[in-house]
PDB file of N, CA and C in Angstrom:
ATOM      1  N   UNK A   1       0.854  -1.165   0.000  1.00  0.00           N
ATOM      2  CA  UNK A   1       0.000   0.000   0.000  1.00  0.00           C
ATOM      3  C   UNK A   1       0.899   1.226   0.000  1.00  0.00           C
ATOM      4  N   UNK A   2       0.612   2.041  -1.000  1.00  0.00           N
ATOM      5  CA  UNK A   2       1.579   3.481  -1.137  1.00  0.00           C
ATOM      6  C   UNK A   2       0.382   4.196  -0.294  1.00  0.00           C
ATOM      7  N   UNK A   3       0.989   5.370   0.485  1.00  0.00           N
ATOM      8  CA  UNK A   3       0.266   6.846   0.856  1.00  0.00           C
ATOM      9  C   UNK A   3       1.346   7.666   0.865  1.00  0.00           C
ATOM     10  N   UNK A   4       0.794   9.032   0.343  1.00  0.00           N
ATOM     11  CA  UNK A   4       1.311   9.793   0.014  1.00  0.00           C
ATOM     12  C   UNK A   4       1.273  11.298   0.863  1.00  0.00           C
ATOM     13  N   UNK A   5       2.115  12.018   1.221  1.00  0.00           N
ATOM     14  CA  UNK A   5       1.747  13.313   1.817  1.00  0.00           C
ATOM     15  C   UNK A   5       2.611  14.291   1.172  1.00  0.00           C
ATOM     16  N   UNK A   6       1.584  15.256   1.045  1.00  0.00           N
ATOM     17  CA  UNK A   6       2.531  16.214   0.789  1.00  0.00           C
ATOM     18  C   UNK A   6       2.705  17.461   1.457  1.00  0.00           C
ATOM     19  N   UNK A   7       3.571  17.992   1.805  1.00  0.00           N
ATOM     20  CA  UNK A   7       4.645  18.655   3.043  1.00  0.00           C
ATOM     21  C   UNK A   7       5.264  20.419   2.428  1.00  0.00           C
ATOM     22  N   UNK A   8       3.978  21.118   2.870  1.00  0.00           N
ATOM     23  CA  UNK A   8       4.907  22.224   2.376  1.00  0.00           C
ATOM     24  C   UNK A   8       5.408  23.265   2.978  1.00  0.00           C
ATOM     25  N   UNK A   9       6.570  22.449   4.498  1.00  0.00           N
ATOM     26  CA  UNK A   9       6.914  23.197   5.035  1.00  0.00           C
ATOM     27  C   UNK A   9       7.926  22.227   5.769  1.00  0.00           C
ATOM     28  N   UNK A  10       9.362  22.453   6.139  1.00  0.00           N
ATOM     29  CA  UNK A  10       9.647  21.298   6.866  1.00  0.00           C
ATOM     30  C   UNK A  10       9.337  21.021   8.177  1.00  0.00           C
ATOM     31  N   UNK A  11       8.498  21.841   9.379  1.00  0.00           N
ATOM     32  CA  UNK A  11       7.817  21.373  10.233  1.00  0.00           C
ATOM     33  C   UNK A  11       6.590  20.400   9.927  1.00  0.00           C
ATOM     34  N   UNK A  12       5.934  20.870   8.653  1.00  0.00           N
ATOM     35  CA  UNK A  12       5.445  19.725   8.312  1.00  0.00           C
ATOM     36  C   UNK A  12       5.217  18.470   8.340  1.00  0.00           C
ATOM     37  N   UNK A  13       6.701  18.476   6.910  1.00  0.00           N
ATOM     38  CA  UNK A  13       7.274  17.351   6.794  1.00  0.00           C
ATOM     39  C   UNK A  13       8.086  15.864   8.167  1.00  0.00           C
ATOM     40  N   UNK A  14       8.645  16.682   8.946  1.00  0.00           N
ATOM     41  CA  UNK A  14       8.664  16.269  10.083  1.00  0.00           C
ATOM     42  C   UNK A  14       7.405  15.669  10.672  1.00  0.00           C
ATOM     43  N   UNK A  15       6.580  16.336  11.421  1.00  0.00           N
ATOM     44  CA  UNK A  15       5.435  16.047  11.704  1.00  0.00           C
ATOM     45  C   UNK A  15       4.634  14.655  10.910  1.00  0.00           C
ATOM     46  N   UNK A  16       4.551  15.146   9.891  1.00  0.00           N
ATOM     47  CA  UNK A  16       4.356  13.357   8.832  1.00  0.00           C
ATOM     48  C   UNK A  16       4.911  12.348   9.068  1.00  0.00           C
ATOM     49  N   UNK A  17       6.605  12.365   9.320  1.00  0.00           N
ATOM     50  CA  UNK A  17       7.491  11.715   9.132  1.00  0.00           C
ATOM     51  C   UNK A  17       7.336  11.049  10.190  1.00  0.00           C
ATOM     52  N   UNK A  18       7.228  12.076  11.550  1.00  0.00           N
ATOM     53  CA  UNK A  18       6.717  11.254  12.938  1.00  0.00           C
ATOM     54  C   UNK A  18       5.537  10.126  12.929  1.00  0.00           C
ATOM     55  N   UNK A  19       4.261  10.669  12.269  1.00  0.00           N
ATOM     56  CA  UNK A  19       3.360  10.601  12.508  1.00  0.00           C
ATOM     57  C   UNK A  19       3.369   9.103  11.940  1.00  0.00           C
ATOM     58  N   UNK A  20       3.502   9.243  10.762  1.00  0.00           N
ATOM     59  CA  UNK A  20       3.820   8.074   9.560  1.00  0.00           C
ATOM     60  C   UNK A  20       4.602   6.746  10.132  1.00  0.00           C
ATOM     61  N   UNK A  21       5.773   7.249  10.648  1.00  0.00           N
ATOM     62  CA  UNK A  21       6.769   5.991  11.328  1.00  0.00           C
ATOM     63  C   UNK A  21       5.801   5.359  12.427  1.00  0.00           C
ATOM     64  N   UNK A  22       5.193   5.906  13.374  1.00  0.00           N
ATOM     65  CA  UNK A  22       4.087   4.980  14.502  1.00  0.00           C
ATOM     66  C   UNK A  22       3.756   3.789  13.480  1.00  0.00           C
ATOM     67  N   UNK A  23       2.774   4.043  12.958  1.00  0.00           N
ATOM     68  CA  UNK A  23       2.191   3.231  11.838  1.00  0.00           C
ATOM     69  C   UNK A  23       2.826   1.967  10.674  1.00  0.00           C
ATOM     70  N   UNK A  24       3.718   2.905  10.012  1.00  0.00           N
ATOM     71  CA  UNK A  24       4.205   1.909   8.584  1.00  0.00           C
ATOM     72  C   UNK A  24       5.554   1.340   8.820  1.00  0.00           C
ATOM     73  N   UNK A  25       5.627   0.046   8.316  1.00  0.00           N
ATOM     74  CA  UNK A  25       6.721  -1.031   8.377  1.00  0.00           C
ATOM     75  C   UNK A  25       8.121   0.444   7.606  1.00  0.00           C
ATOM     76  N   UNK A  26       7.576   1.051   6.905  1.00  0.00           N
ATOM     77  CA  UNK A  26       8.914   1.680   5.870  1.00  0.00           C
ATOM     78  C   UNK A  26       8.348   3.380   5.530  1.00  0.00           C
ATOM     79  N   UNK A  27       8.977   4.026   5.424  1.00  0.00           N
ATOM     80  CA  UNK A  27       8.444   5.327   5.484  1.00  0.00           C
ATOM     81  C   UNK A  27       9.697   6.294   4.434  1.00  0.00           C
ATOM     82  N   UNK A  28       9.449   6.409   3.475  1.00  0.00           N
ATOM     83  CA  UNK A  28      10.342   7.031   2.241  1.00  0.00           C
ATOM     84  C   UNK A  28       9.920   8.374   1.913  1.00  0.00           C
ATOM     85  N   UNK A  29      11.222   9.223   1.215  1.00  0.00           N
ATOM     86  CA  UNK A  29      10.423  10.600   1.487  1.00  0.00           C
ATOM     87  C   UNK A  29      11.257  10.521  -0.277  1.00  0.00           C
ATOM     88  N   UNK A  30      10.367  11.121  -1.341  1.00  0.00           N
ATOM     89  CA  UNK A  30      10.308  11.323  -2.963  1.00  0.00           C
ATOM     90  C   UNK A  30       9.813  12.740  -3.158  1.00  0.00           C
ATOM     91  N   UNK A  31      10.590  13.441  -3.469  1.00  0.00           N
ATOM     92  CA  UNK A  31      10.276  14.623  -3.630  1.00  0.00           C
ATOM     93  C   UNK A  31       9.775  14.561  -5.469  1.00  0.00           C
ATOM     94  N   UNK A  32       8.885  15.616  -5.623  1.00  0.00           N
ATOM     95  CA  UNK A  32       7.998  15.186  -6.641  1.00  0.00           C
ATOM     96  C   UNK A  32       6.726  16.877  -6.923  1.00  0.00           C
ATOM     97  N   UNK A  33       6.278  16.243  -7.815  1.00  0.00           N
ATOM     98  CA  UNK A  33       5.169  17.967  -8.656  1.00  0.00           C
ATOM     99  C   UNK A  33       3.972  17.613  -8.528  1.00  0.00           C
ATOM    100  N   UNK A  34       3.092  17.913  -7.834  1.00  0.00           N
ATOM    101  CA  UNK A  34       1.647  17.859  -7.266  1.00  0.00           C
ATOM    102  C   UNK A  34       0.431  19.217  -8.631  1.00  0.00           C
ATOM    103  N   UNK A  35       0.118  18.614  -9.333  1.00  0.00           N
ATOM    104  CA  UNK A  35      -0.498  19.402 -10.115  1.00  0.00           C
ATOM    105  C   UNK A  35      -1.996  19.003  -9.996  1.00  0.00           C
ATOM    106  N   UNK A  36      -3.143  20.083  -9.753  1.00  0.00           N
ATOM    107  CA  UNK A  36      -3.879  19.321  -9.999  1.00  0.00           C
ATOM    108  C   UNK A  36      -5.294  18.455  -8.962  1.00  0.00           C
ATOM    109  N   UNK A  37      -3.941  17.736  -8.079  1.00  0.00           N
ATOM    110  CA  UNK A  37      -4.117  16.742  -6.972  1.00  0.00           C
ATOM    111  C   UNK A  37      -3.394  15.366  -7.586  1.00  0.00           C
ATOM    112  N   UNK A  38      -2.436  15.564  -8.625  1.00  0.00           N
ATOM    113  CA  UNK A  38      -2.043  14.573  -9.225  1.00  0.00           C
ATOM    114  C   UNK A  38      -0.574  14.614  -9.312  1.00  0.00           C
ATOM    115  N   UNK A  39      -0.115  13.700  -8.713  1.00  0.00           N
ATOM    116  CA  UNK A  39       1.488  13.664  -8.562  1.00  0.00           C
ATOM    117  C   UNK A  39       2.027  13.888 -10.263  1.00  0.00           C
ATOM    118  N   UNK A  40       2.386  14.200 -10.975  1.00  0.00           N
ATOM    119  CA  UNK A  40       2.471  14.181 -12.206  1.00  0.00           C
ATOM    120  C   UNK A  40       3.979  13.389 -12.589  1.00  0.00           C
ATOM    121  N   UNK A  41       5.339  13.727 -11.402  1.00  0.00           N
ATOM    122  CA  UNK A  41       6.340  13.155 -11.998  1.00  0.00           C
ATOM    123  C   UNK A  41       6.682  11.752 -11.432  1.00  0.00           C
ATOM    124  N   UNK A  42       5.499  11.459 -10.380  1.00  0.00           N
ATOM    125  CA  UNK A  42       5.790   9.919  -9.375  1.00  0.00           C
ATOM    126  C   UNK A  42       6.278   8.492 -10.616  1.00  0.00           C
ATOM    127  N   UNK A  43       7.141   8.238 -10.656  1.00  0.00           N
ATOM    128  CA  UNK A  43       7.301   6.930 -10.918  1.00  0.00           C
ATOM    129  C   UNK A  43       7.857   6.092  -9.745  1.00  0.00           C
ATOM    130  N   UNK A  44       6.660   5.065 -10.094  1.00  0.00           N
ATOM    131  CA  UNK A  44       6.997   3.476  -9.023  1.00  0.00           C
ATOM    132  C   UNK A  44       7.995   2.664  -8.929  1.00  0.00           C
ATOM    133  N   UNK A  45       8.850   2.646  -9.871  1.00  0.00           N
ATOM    134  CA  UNK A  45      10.288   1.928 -10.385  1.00  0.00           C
ATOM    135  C   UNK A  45      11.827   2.918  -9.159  1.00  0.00           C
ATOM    136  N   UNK A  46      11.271   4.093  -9.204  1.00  0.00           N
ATOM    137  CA  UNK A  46      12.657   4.645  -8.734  1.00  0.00           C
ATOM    138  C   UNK A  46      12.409   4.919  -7.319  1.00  0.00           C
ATOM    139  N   UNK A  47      13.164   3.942  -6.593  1.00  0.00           N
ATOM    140  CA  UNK A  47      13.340   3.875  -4.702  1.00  0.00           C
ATOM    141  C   UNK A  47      13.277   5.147  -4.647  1.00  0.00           C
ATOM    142  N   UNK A  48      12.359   5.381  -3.331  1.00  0.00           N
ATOM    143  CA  UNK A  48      12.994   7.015  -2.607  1.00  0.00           C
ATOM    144  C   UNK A  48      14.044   6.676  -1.419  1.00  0.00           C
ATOM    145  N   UNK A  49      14.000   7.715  -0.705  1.00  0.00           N
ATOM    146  CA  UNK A  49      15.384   7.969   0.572  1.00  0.00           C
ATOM    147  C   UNK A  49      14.424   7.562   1.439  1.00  0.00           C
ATOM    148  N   UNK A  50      15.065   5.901   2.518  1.00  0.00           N
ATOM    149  CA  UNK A  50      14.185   5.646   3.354  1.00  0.00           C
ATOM    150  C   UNK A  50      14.637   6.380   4.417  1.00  0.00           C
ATOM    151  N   UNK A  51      13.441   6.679   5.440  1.00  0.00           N
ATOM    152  CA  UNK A  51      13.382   8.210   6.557  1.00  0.00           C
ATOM    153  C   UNK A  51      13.389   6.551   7.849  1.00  0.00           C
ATOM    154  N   UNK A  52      14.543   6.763   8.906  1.00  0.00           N
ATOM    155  CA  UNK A  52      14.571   6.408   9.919  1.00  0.00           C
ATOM    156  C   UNK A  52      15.678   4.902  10.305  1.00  0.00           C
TER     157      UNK A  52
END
């Protein structure tokens, strides 16, 4: 299961990052272009930077 957040601030991002790790086995941070409500440059093939 992918979920996605998007963070536009790095207290934010933090805050997610916390929030997120309670929860998920793996927690990766992909920086990326939200157009829309639509990630436009996400590809599934390229690992992000795992957070923790």
């Amino acid at each position: 299961m992918l979920l996605a957040v998007a963070a536009d601030a790095p207290a934010r991002r933090d805050s997610a990052i916390e929030i997120l790790s309670e929860y998920a086995d793996e927690v990766e941070e992909i920086e990326g272009t939200l157009r829309d409500g639509d990630w436009v440059d996400f590809d599934p093939l390229q690992p992000g930077k795992t957070i923790g």
